[in-house]
Protein backbone atom coordinates (compact mmCIF):
# COMPACT_ATOMS: atom_id res chain seq x y z
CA UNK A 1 28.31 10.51 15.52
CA UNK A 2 26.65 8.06 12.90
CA UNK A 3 28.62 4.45 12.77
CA UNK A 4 27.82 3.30 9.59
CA UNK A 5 27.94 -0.14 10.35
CA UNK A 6 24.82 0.12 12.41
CA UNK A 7 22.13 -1.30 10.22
CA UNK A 8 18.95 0.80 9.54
CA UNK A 9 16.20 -2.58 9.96
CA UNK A 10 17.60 -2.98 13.47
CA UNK A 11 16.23 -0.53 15.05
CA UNK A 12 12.51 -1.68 14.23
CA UNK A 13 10.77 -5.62 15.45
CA UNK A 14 8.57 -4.99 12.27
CA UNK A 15 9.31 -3.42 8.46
CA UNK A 16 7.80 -0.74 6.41
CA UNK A 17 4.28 -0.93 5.87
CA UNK A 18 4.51 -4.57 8.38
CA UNK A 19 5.10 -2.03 11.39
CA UNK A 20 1.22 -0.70 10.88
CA UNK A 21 -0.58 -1.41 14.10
CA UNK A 22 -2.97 -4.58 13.54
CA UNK A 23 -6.37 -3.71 12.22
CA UNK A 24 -8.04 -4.89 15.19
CA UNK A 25 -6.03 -2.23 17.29
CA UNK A 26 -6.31 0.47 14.93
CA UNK A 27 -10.41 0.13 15.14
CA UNK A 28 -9.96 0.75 18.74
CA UNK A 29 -7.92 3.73 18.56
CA UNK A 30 -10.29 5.50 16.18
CA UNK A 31 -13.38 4.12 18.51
CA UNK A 32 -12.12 5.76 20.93
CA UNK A 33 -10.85 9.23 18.98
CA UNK A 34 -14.51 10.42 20.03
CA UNK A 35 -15.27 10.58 16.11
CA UNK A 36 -18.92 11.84 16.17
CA UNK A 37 -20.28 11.30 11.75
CA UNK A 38 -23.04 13.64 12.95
CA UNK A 39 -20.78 16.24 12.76
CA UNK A 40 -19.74 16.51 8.83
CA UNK A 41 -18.21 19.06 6.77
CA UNK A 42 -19.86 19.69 3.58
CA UNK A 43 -17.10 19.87 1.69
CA UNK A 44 -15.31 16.21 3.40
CA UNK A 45 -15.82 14.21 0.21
CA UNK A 46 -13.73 10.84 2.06
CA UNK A 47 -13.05 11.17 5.31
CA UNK A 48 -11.23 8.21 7.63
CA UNK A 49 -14.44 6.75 8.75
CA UNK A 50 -14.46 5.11 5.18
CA UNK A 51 -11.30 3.26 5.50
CA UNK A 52 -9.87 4.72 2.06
CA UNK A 53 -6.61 5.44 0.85
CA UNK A 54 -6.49 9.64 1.40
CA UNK A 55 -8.77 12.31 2.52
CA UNK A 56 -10.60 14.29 -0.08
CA UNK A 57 -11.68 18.08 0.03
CA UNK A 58 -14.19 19.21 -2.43
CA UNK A 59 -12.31 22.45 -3.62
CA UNK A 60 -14.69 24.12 -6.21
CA UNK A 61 -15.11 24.17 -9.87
CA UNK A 62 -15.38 20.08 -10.07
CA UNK A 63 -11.92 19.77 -8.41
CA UNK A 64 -11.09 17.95 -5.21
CA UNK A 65 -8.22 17.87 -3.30
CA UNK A 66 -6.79 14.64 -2.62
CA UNK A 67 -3.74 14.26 0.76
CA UNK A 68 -2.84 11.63 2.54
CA UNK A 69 0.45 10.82 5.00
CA UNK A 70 2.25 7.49 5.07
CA UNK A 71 5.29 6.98 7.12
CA UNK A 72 7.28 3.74 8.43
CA UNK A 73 10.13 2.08 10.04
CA UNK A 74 13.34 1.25 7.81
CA UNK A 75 12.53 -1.86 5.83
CA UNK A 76 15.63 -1.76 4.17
CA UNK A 77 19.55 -0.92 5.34
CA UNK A 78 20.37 1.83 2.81
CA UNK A 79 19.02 5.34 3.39
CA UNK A 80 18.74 6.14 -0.27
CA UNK A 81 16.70 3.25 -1.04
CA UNK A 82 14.68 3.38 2.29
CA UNK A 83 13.64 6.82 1.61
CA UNK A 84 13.14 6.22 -2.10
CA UNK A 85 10.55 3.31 -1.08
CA UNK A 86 8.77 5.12 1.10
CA UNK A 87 8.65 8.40 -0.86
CA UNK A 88 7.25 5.67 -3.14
CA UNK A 89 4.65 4.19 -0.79
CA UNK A 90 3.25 7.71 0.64
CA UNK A 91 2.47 8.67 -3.55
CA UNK A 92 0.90 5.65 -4.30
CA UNK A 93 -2.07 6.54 -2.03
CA UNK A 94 -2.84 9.53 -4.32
CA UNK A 95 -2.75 7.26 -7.51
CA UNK A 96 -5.03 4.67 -5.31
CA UNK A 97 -7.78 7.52 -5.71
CA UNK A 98 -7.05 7.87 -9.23
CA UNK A 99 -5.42 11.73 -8.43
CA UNK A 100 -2.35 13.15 -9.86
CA UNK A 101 0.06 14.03 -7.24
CA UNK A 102 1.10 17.64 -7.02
CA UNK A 103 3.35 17.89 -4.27
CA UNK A 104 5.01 16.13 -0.73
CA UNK A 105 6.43 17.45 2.39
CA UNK A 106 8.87 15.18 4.32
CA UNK A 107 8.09 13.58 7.63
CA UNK A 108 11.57 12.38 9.80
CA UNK A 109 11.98 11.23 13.03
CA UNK A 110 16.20 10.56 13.15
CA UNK A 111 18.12 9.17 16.15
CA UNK A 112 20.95 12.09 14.88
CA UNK A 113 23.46 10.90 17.66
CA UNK A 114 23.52 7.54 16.43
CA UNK A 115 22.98 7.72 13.12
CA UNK A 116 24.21 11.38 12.04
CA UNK A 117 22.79 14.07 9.88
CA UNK A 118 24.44 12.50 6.92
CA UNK A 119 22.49 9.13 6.75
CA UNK A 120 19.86 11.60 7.32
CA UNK A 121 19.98 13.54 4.21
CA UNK A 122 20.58 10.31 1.91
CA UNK A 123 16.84 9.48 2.96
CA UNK A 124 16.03 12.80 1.88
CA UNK A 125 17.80 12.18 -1.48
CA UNK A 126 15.80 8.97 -2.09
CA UNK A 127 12.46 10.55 -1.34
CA UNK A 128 13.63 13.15 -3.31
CA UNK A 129 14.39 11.12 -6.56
CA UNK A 130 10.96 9.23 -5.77
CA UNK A 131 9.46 12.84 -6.08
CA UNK A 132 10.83 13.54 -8.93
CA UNK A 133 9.91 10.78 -11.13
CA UNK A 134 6.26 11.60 -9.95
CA UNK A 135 7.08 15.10 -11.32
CA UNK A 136 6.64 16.68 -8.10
CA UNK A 137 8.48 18.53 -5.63
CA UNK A 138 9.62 17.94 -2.43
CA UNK A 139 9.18 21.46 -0.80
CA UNK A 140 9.93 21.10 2.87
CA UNK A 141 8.63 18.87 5.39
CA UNK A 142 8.98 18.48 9.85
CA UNK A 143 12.01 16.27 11.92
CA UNK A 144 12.51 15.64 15.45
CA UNK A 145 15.47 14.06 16.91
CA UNK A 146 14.03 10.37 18.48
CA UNK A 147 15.34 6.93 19.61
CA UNK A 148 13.80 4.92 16.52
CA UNK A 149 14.02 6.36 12.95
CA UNK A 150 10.99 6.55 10.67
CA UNK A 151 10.13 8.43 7.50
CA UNK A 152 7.20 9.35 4.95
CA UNK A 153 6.13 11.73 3.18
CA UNK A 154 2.63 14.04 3.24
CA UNK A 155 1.41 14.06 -0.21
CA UNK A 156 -1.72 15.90 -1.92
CA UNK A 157 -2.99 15.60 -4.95
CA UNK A 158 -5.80 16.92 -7.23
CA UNK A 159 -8.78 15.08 -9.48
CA UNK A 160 -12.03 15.77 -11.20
CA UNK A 161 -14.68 15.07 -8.34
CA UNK A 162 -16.47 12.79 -11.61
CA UNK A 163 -13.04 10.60 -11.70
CA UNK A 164 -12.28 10.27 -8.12
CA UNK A 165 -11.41 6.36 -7.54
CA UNK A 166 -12.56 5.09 -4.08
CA UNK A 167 -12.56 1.61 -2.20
CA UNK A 168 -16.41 1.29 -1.98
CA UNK A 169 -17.85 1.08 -5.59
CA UNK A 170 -17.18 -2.11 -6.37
CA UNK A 171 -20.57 -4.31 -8.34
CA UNK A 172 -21.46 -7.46 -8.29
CA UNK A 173 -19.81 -9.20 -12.23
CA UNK A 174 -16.72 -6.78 -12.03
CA UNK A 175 -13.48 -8.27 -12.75
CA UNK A 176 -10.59 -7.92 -9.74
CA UNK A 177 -7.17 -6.86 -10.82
CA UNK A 178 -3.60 -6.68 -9.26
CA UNK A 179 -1.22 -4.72 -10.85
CA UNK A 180 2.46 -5.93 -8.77
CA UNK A 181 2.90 -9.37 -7.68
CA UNK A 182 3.20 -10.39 -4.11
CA UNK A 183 5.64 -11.12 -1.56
CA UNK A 184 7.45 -8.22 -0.43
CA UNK A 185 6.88 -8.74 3.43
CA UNK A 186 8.76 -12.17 3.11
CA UNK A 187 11.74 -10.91 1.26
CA UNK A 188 12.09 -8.03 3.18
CA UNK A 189 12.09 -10.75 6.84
CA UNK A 190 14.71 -12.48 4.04
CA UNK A 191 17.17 -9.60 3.67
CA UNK A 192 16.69 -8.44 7.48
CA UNK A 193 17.89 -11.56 8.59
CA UNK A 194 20.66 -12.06 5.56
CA UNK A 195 18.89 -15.13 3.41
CA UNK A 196 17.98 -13.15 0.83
CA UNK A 197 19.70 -13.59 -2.10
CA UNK A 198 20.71 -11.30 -4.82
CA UNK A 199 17.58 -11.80 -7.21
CA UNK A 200 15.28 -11.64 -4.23
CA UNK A 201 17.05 -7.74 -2.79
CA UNK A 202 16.66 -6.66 -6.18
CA UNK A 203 13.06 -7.72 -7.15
CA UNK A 204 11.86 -6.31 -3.62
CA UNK A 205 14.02 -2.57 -4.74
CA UNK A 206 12.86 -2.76 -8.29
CA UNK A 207 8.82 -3.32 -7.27
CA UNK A 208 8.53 -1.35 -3.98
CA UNK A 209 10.19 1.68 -5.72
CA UNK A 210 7.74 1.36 -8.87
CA UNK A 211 5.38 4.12 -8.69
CA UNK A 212 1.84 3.32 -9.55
CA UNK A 213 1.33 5.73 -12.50
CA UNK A 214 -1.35 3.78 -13.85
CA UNK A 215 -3.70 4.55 -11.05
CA UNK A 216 -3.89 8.45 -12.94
CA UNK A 217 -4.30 6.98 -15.62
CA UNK A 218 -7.35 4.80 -15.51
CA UNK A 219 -9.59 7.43 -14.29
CA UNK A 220 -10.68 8.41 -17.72
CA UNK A 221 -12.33 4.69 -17.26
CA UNK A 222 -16.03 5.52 -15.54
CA UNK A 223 -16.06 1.37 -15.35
CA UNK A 224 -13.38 1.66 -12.58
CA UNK A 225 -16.06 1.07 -9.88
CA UNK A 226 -13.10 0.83 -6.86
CA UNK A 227 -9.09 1.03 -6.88
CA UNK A 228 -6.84 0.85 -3.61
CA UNK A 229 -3.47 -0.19 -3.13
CA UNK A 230 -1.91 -3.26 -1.32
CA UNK A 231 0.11 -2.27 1.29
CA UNK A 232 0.12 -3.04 5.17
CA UNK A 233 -2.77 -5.47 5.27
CA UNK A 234 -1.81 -7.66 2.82
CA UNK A 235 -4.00 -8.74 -0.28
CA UNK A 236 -6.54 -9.90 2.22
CA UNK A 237 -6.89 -7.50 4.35
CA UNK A 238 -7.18 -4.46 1.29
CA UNK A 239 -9.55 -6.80 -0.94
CA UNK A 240 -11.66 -7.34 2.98
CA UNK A 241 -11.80 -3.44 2.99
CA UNK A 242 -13.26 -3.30 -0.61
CA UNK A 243 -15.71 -5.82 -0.54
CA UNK A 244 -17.22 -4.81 2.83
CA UNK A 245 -17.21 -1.02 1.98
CA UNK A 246 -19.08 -2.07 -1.56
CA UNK A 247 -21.51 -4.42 0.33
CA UNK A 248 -19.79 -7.32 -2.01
CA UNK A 249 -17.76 -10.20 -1.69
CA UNK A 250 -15.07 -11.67 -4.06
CA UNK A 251 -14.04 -14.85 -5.43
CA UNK A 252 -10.36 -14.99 -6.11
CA UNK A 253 -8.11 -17.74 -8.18
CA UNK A 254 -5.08 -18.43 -5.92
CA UNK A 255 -3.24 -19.26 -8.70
CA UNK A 256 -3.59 -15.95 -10.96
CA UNK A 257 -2.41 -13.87 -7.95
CA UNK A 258 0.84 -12.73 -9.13
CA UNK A 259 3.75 -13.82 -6.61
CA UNK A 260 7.18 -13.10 -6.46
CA UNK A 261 9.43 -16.88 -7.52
CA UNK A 262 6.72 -18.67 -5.97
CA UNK A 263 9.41 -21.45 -5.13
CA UNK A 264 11.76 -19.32 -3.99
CA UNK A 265 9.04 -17.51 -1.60
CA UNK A 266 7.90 -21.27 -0.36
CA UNK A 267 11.65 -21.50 0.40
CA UNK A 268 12.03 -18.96 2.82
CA UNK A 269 8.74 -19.16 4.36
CA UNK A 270 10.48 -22.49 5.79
CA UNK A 271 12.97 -20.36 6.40
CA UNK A 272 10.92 -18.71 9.05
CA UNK A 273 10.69 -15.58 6.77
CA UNK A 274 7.10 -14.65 7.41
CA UNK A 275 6.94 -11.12 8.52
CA UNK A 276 4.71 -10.99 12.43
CA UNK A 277 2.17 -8.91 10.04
CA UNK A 278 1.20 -11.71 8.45
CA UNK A 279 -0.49 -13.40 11.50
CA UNK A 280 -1.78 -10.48 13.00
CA UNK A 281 -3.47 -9.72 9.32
CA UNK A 282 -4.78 -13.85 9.40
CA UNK A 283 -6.00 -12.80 13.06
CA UNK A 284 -8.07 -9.71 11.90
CA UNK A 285 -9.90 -10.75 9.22
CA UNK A 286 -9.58 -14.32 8.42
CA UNK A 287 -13.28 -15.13 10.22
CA UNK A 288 -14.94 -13.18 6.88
CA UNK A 289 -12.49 -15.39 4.30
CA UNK A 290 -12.87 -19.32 3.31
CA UNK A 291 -10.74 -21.56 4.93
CA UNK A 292 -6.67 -21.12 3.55
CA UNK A 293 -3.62 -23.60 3.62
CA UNK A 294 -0.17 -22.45 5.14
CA UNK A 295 0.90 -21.56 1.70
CA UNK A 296 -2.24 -19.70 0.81
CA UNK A 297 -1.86 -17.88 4.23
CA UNK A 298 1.53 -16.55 4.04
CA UNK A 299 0.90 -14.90 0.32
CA UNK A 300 -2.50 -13.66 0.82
CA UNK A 301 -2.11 -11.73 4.40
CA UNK A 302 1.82 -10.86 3.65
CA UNK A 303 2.18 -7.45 4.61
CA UNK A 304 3.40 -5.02 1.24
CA UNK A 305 5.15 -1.87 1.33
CA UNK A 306 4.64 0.20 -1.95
CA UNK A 307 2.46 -2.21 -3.54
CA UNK A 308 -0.13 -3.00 -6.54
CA UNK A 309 -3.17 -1.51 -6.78
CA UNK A 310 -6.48 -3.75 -6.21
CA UNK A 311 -9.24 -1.96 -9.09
CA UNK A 312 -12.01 -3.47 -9.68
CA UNK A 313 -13.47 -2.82 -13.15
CA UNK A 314 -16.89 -3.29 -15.00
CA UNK A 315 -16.27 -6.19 -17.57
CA UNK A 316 -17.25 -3.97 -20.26
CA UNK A 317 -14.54 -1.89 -19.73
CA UNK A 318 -11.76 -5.18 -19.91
CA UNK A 319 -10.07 -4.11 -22.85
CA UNK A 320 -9.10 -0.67 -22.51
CA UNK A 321 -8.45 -1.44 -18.61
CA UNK A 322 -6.20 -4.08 -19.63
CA UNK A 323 -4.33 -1.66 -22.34
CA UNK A 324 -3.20 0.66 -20.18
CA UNK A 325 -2.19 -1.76 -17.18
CA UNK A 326 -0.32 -3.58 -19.94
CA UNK A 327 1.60 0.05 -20.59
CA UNK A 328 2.66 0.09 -17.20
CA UNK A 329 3.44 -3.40 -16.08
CA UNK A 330 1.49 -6.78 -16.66
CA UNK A 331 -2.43 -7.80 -16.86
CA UNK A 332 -3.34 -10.18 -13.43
CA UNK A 333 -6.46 -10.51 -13.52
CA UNK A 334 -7.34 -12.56 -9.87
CA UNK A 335 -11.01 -13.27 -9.67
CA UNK A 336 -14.17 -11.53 -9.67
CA UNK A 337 -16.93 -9.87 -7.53
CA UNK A 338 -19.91 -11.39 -6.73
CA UNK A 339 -23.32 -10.02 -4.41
CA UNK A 340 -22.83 -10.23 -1.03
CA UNK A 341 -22.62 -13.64 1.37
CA UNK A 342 -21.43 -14.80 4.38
CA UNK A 343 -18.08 -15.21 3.00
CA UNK A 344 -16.24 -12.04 1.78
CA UNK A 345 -13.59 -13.86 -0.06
CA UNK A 346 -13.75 -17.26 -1.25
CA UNK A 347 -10.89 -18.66 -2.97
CA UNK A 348 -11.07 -21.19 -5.70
């Protein structure tokens, strides 16, 4: 029997995309998956060794099939909205590769005697409504009854093999954008432990459930050299990923990141709001970045769920980039790409 006073975020120590195992970890789990490159399929366009956003399947006829899975712990306390956010989250990796999503199976693992088949379904509901505003459906999907709940979706997508966006293209000159602001991990440790206010639980809803339509969008742009989206790792951590799968490294203006109430944020960070993904983000990859301040620290490696995406874009190709991120949201442009040094990112 569900008791509906039982709160969804305690069931987890971490938070939607937070609850990712560290980056150091995960390196050791694929080391030791026995993944051999020598043994290729032709047809494997992106594969995981390349630390992208989805897998991609050359199908024939210039079209490749784009699917990717992304699941997570409750990072919020209603089921609607928890399943709407990460319904959100999972399709944002096919608009990371510039693809147009074309359909999503559910993935639920539901502790049924404790929380009951109705809490359940309202997940369900909010993945669904994320699904639909994508325009696609949500045709089925796999649960098993287990102590902790988590959910996600399996999404795959489709896009000309010439437009396919990926995390390693990135040149030397291009201009770095961010399409949502920052913060999400620390509002989300704000609204798990009740500080959050009203403004700050509604800005988290509003952005994490924003789906990233532009990423479809921008692939009639050949200067798109590299998109991915912002999620687990932080801004750090994705913009790391970029610049050492393009052989680049970045110089980024702390103050054009876009941030949630950057006050407000500094607030709660005293608060002791810092999500634990934060550090163990600082620990992974902070040896490759020039030296940051508290304050830089907990913006830069603060774990997102369902966040921006990260393009980088030829500087000839500024205006019409800039048009249709201005459709969509705002223009952030953060800092630019530069050849390759000891530093990956240096702030300025």
């Amino acid at each position: 029997m569900s008791d509906n006073n039982i709160k969804l975020t305690s069931f987890n120590p971490g938070s939607g995309c937070g609850c990712k195992i560290e980056p150091s970890k995960l390196h050791e789990v694929l080391e030791s998956s026995n993944f051999d490159p020598s043994q290729s399929f032709d047809k494997l366009i992106v594969g995981h060794d390349q630390n992208d956003d989805a897998a991609v399947l050359d199908i024939g006829n210039g079209q490749a099939l784009v699917h990717s899975t992304d699941f997570f712990t409750p990072i919020v306390d209603d089921p609607f909205e928890f399943g709407n956010i990460a319904g959100s989250n999972a399709i944002s990796d096919i608009y990371a590769m510039g693809a147009t999503p074309d359909m999503a199976l559910a993935i639920l693992g539901w502790p049924i005697d404790k929380l009951g088949s109705e809490m359940a379904g309202k997940v369900l509901a909010g993945a669904r409504e994320a699904c639909k505003k994508a325009g696609i459906p949500l045709a089925g999907g796999h649960s098993i009854d287990i102590p902790q709940p988590i959910f996600g979706l399996s999404v795959t997508g489709r896009v000309r093999i010439g437009e396919l966006k990926k995390n390693n293209g990135a040149k030397p000159g291009d201009l770095l954008y961010l399409t949502k602001p920052l913060g999400i991990g620390v509002i989300a440790t704000a609204m798990k432990k009740e500080l959050a206010n009203d403004n700050d639980t509604q800005w988290a809803l509003d952005t994490m459930k924003r789906l990233n339509f532009e990423g479809a969008e921008l692939v009639r742009i050949s200067g798109i050299n590299a998109m991915t989206d912002i999620t687990g790792f932080g801004l750090a951590g994705h913009l790391h990923e970029m610049m050492k799968a393009s052989d680049c490294s970045a110089r980024i203006d702390f103050d054009k990141i876009p941030k949630y109430d950057y006050a407000r944020l500094k607030e709660l960070y005293s608060l002791q709001c810092m999500p634990t993904g934060t550090t163990k983000n600082y620990l992974a990859y902070h040896k490759d970045i020039s030296k940051v301040n508290g304050e830089e620290l907990f913006i830069l490696f603060d774990p997102q769920t369902s966040g921006g995406l990260l393009i980088s874009v030829d500087p000839k190709n500024k205006l019409e980039t800039e048009n249709i991120l201005q459709k969509y949201g705002s223009v952030n442009c953060i800092g630019t790409v530069t050849k390759r040094n000891e530093i990956l990112i240096n702030l300025i």
